[in-house]
N, C-alpha and C. Protein backbone atom coordinates (compact mmCIF):
# COMPACT_ATOMS: atom_id res chain seq x y z
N UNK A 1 67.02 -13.63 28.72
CA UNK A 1 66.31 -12.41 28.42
C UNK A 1 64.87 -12.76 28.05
N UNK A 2 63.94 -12.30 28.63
CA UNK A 2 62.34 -12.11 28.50
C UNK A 2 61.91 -10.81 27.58
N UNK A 3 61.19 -10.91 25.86
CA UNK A 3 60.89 -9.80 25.64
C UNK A 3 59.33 -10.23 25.18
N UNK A 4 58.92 -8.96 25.66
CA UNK A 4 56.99 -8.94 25.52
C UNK A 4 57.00 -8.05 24.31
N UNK A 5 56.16 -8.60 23.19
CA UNK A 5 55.48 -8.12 22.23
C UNK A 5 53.98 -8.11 22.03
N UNK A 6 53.59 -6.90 22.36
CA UNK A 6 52.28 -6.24 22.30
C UNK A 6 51.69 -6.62 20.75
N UNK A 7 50.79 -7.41 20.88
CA UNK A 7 50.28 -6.92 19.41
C UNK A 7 48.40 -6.54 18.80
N UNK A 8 48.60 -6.12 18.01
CA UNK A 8 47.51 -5.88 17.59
C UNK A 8 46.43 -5.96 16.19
N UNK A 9 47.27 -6.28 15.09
CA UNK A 9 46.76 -7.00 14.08
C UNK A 9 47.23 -6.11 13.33
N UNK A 10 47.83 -4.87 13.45
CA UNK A 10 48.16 -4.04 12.74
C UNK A 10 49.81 -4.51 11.48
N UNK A 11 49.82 -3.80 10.94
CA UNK A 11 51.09 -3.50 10.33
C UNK A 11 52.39 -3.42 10.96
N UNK A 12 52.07 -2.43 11.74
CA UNK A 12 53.42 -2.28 12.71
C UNK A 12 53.72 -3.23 13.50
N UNK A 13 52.82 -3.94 14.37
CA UNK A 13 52.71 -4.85 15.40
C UNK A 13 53.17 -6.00 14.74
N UNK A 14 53.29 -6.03 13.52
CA UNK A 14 53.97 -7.19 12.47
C UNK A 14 55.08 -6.83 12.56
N UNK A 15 55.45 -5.96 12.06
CA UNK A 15 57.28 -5.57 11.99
C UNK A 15 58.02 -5.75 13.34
N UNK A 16 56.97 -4.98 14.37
CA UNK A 16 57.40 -5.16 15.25
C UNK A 16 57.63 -6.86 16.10
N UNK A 17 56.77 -7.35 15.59
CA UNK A 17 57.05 -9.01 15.94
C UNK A 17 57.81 -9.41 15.52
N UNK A 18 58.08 -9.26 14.19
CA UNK A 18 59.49 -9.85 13.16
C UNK A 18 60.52 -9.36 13.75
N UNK A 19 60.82 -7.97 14.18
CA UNK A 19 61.82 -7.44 15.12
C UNK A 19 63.06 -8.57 16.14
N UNK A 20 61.34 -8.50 16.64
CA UNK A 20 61.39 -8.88 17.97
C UNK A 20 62.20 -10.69 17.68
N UNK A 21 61.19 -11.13 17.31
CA UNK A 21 62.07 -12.49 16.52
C UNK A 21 63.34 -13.12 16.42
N UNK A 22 63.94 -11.64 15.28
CA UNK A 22 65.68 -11.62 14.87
C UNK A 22 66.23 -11.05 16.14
N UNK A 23 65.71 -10.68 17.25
CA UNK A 23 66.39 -9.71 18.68
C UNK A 23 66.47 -11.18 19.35
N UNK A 24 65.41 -12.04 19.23
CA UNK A 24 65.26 -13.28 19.81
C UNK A 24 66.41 -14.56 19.53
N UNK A 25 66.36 -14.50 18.22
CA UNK A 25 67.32 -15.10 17.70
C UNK A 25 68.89 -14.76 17.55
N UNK A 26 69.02 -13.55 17.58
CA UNK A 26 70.57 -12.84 17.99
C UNK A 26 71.08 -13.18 19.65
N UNK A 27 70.21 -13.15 20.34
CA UNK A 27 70.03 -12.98 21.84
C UNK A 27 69.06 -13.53 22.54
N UNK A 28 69.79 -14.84 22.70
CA UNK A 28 68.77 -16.02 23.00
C UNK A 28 67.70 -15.37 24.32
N UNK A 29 66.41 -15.36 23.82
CA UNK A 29 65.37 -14.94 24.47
C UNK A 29 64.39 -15.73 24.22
N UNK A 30 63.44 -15.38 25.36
CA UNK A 30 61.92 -16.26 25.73
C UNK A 30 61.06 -15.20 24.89
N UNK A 31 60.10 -15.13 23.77
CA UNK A 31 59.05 -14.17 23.77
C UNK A 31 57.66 -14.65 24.34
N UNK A 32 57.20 -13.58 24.68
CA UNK A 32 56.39 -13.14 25.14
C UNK A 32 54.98 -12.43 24.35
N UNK A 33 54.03 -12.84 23.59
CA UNK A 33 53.66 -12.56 22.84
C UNK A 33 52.45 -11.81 23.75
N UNK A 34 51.66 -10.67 23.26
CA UNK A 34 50.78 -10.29 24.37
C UNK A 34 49.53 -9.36 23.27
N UNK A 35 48.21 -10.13 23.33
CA UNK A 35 46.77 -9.19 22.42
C UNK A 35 46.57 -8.69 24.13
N UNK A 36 45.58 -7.77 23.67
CA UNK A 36 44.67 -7.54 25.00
C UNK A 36 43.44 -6.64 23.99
N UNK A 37 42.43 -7.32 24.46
CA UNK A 37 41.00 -6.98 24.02
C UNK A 37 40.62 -5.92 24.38
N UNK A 38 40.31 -4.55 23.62
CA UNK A 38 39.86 -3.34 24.11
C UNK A 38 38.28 -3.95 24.63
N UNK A 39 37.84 -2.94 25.86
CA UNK A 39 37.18 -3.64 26.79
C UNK A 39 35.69 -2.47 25.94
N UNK A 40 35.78 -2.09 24.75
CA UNK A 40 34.62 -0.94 24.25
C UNK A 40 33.92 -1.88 22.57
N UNK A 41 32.82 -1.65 23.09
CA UNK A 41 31.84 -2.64 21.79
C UNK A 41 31.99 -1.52 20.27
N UNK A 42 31.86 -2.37 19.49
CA UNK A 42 31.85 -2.16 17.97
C UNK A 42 32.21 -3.40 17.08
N UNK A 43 32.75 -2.96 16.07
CA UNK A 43 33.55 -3.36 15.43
C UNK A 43 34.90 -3.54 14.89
N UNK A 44 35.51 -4.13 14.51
CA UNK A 44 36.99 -3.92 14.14
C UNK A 44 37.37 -4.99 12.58
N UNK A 45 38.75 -4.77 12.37
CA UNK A 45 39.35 -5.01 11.47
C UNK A 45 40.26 -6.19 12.01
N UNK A 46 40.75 -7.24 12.41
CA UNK A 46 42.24 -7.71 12.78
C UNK A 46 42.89 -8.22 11.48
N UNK A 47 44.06 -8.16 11.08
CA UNK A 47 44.71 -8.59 10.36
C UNK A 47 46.13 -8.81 10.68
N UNK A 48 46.85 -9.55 9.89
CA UNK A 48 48.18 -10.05 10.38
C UNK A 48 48.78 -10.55 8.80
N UNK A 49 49.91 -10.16 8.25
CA UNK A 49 49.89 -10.23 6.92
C UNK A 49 48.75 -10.10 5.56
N UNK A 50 48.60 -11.21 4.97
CA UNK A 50 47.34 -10.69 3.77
C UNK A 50 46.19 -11.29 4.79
N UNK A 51 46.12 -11.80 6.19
CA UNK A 51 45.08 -12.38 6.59
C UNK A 51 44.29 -11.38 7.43
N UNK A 52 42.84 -10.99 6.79
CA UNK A 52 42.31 -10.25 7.86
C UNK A 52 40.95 -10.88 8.11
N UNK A 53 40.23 -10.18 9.21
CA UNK A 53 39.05 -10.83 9.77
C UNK A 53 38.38 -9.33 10.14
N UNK A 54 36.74 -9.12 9.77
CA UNK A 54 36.18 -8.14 10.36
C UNK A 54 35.21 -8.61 11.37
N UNK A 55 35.49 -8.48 12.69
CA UNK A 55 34.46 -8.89 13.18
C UNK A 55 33.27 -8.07 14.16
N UNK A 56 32.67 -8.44 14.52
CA UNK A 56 31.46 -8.19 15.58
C UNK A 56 32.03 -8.38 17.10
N UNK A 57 31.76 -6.65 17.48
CA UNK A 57 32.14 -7.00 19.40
C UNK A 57 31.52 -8.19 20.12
N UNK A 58 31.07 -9.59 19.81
CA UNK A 58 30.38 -9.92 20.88
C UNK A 58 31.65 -10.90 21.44
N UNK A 59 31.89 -11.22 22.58
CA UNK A 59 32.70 -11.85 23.52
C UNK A 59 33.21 -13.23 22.49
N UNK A 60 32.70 -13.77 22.24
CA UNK A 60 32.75 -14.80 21.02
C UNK A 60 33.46 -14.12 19.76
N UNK A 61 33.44 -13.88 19.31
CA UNK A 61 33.63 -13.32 17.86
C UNK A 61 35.16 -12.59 18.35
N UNK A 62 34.85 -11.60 19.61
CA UNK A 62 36.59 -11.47 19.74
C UNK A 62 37.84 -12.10 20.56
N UNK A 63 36.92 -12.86 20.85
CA UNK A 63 37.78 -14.38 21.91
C UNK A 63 38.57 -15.10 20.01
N UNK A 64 37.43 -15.28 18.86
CA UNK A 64 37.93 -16.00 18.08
C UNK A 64 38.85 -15.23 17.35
N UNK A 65 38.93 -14.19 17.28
CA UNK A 65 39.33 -13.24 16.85
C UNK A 65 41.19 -13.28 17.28
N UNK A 66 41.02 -13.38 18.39
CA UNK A 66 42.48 -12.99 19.74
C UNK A 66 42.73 -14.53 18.96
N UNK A 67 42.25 -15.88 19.58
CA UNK A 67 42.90 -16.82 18.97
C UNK A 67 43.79 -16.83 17.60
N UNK A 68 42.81 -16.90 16.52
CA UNK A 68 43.59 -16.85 15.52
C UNK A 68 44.71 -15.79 15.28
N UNK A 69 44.95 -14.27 15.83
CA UNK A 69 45.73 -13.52 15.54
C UNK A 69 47.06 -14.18 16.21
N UNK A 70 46.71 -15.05 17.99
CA UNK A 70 47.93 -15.54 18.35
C UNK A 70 48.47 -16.41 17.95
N UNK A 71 47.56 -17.35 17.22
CA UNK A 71 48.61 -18.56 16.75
C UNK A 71 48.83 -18.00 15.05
N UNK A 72 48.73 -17.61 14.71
CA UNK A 72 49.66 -16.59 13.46
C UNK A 72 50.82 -15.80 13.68
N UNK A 73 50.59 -15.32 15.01
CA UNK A 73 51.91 -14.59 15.64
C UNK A 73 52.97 -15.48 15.95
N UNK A 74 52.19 -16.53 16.48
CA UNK A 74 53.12 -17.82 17.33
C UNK A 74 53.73 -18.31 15.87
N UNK A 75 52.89 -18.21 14.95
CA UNK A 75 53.53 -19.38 13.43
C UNK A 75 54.55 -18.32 12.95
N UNK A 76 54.86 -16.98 12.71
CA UNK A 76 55.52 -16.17 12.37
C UNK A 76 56.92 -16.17 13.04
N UNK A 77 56.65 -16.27 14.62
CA UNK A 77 58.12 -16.45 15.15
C UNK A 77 58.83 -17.80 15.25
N UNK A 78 57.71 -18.88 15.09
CA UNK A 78 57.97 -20.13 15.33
C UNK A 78 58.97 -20.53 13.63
N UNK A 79 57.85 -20.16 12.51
CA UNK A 79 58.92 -20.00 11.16
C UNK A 79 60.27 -19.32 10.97
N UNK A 80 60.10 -18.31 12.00
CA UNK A 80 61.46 -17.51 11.80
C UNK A 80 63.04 -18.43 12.97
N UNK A 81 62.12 -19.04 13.70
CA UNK A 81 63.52 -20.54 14.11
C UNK A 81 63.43 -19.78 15.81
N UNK A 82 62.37 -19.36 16.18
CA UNK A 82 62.19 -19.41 17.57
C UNK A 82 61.15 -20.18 18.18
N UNK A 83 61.95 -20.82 19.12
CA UNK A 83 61.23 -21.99 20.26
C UNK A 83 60.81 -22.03 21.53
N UNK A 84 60.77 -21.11 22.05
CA UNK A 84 60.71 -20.49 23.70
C UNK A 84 59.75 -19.21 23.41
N UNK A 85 58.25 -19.39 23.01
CA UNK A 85 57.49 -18.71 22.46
C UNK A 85 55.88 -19.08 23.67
N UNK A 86 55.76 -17.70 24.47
CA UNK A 86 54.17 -18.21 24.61
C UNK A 86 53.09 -16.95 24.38
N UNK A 87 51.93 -17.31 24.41
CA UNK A 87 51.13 -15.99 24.15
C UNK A 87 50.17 -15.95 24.77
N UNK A 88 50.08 -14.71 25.12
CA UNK A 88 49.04 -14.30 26.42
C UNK A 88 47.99 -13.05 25.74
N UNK A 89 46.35 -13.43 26.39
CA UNK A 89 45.41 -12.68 25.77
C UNK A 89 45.34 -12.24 27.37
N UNK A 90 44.62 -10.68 26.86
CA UNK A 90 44.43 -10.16 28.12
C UNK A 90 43.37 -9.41 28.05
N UNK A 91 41.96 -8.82 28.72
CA UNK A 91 40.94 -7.82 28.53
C UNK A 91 41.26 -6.56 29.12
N UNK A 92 41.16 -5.46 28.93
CA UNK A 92 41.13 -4.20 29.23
C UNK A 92 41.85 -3.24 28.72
N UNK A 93 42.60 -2.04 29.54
CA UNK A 93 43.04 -1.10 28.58
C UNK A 93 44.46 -1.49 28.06
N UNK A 94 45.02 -1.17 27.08
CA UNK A 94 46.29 -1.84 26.61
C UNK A 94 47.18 -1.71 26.96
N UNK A 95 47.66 -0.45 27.72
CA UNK A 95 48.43 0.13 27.97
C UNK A 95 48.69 -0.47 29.76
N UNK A 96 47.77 -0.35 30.43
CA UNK A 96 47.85 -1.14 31.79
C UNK A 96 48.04 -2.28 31.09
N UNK A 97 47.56 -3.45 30.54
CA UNK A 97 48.02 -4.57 30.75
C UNK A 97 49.17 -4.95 30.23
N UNK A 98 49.93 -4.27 29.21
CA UNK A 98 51.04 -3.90 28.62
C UNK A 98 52.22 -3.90 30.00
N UNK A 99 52.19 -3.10 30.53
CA UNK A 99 52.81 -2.48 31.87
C UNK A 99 52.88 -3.49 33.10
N UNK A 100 51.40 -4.05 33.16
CA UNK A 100 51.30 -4.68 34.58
C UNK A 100 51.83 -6.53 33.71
N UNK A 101 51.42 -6.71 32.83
CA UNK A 101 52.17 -8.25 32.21
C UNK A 101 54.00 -7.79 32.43
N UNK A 102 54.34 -7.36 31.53
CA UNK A 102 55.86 -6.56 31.67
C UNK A 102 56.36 -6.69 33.13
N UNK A 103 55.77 -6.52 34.01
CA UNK A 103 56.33 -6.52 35.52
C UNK A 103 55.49 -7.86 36.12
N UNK A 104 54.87 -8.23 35.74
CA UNK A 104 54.65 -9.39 36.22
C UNK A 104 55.59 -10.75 35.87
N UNK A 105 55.80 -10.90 34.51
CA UNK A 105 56.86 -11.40 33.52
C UNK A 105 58.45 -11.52 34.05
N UNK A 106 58.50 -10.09 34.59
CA UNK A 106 60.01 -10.04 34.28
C UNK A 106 60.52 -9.89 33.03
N UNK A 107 59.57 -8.67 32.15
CA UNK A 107 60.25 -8.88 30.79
C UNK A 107 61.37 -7.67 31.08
N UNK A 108 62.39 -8.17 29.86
CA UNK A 108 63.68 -7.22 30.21
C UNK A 108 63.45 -6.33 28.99
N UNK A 109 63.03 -6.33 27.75
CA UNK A 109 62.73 -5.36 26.22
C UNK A 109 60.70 -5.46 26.16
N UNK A 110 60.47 -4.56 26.10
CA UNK A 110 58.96 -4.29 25.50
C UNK A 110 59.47 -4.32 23.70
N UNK A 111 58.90 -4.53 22.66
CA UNK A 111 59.26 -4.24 21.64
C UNK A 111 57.37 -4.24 20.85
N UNK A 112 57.28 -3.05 20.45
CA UNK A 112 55.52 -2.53 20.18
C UNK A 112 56.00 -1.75 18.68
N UNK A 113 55.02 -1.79 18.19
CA UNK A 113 54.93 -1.05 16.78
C UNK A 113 53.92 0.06 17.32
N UNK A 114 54.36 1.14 16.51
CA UNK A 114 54.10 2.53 16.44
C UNK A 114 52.94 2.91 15.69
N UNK A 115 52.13 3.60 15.92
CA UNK A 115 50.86 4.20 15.22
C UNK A 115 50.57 5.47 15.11
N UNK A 116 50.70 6.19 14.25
CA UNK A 116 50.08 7.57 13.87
C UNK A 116 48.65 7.72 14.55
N UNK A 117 48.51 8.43 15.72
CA UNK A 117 47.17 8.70 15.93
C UNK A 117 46.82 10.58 16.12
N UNK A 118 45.84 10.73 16.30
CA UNK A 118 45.22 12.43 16.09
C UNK A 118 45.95 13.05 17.05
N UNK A 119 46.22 13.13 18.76
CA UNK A 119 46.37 13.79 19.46
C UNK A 119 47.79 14.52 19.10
N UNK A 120 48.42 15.23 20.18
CA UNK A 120 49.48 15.71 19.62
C UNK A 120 50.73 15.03 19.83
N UNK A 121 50.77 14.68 21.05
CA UNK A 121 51.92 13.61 21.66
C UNK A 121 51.47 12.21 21.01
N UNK A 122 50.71 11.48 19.80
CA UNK A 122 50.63 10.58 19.42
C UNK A 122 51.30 10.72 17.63
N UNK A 123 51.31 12.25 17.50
CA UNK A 123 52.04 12.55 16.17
C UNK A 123 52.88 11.49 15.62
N UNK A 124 54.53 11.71 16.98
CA UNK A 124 55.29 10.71 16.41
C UNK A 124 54.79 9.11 16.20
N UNK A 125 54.32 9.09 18.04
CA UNK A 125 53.79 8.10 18.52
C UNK A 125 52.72 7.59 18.67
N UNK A 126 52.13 6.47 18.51
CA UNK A 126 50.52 6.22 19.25
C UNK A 126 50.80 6.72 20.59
N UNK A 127 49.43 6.57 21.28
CA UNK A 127 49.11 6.64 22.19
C UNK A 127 49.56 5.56 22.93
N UNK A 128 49.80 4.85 22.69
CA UNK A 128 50.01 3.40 23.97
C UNK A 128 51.30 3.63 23.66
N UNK A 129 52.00 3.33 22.54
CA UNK A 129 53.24 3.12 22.53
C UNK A 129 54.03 4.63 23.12
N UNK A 130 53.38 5.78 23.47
CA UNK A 130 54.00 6.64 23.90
C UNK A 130 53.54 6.39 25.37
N UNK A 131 52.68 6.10 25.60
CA UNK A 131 52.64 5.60 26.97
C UNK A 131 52.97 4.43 28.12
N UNK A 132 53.27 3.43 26.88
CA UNK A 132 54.33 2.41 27.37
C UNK A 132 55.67 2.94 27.64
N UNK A 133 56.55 3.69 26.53
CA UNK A 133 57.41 4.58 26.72
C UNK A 133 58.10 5.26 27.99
N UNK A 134 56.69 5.71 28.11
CA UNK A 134 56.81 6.74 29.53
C UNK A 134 56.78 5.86 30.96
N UNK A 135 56.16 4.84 30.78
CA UNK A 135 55.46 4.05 31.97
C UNK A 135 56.54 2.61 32.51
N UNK A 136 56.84 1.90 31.61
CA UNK A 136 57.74 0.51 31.45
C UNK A 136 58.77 0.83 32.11
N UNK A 137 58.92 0.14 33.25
CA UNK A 137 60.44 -0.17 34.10
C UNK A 137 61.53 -0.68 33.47
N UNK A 138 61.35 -0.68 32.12
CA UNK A 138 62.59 -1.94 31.12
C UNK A 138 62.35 -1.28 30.18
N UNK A 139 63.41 -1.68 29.01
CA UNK A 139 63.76 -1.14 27.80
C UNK A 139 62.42 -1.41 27.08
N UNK A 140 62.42 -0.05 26.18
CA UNK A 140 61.12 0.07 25.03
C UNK A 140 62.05 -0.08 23.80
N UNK A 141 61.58 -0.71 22.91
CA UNK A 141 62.08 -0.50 21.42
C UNK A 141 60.59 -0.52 20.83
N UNK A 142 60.22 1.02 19.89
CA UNK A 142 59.45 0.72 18.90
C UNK A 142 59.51 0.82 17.74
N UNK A 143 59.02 0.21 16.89
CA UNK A 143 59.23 -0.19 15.56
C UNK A 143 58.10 0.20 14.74
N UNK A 144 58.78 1.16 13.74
CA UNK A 144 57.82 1.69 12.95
C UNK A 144 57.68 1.18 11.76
């Protein structure tokens, strides 16, 4: 079994990794760890337990940014007693590369953490994770 975990520095995207982990470890699986860089300049927040970083859009700053969040992700599942772990950075919208990695992969579970956002169909759901939902040829589990 192949499962891709989307992440994003968030809260959820934590639980949802830890999830994913004990699903890994119940049911011997490969993860699939997966950032993808929103492709729009500013600023941001990443964090991953008490560790956060604010950084500056420049290509640098969120290249270093993606690094450190993956090998924290990688140390999280790797502590939790999984060994068949790789992680993939990707640029553009999240939701396509979410979808098009997933079928490229052969992943058999997506497993994404959930986000409260404004629109109306993001109420329950974020936006990606309701659109992974809708979109993914393979099982969604999200984790709130």
């Amino acid at each position: 079994m192949k499962i891709l975990i989307p992440i994003d520095g968030s809260p959820h995207s934590k639980k949802a990794l830890e999830f994913a982990a004990d699903l890994a470890l119940r049911y011997p699986a490969k993860l699939c760890i997966l950032h993808v860089l929103h492709d729009s300049p500013g600023s941001d927040t990443i964090s991953l337990g008490a560790a956060s970083v604010t950084i500056e859009a420049s290509q640098e700053n969120l290249d270093k940014a993606a690094r450190g969040l993956m090998e924290s992700a990688k140390k999280v599942v790797t502590d939790m007693g999984c060994s068949d772990v790789e992680t993939i950075t990707r640029g553009g919208h999240p939701t396509q590369q979410i979808i098009r990695c997933a079928r490229k992969k052969g992943i058999d579970v997506i497993v994404l953490g959930s986000r409260g956002l404004s629109d109306i169909k993001g109420l329950l759901l974020g936006s990606v994770s309701h659109q992974v939902n809708n979109l993914a040829g393979c099982t969604v589990i999200t984790v709130r």
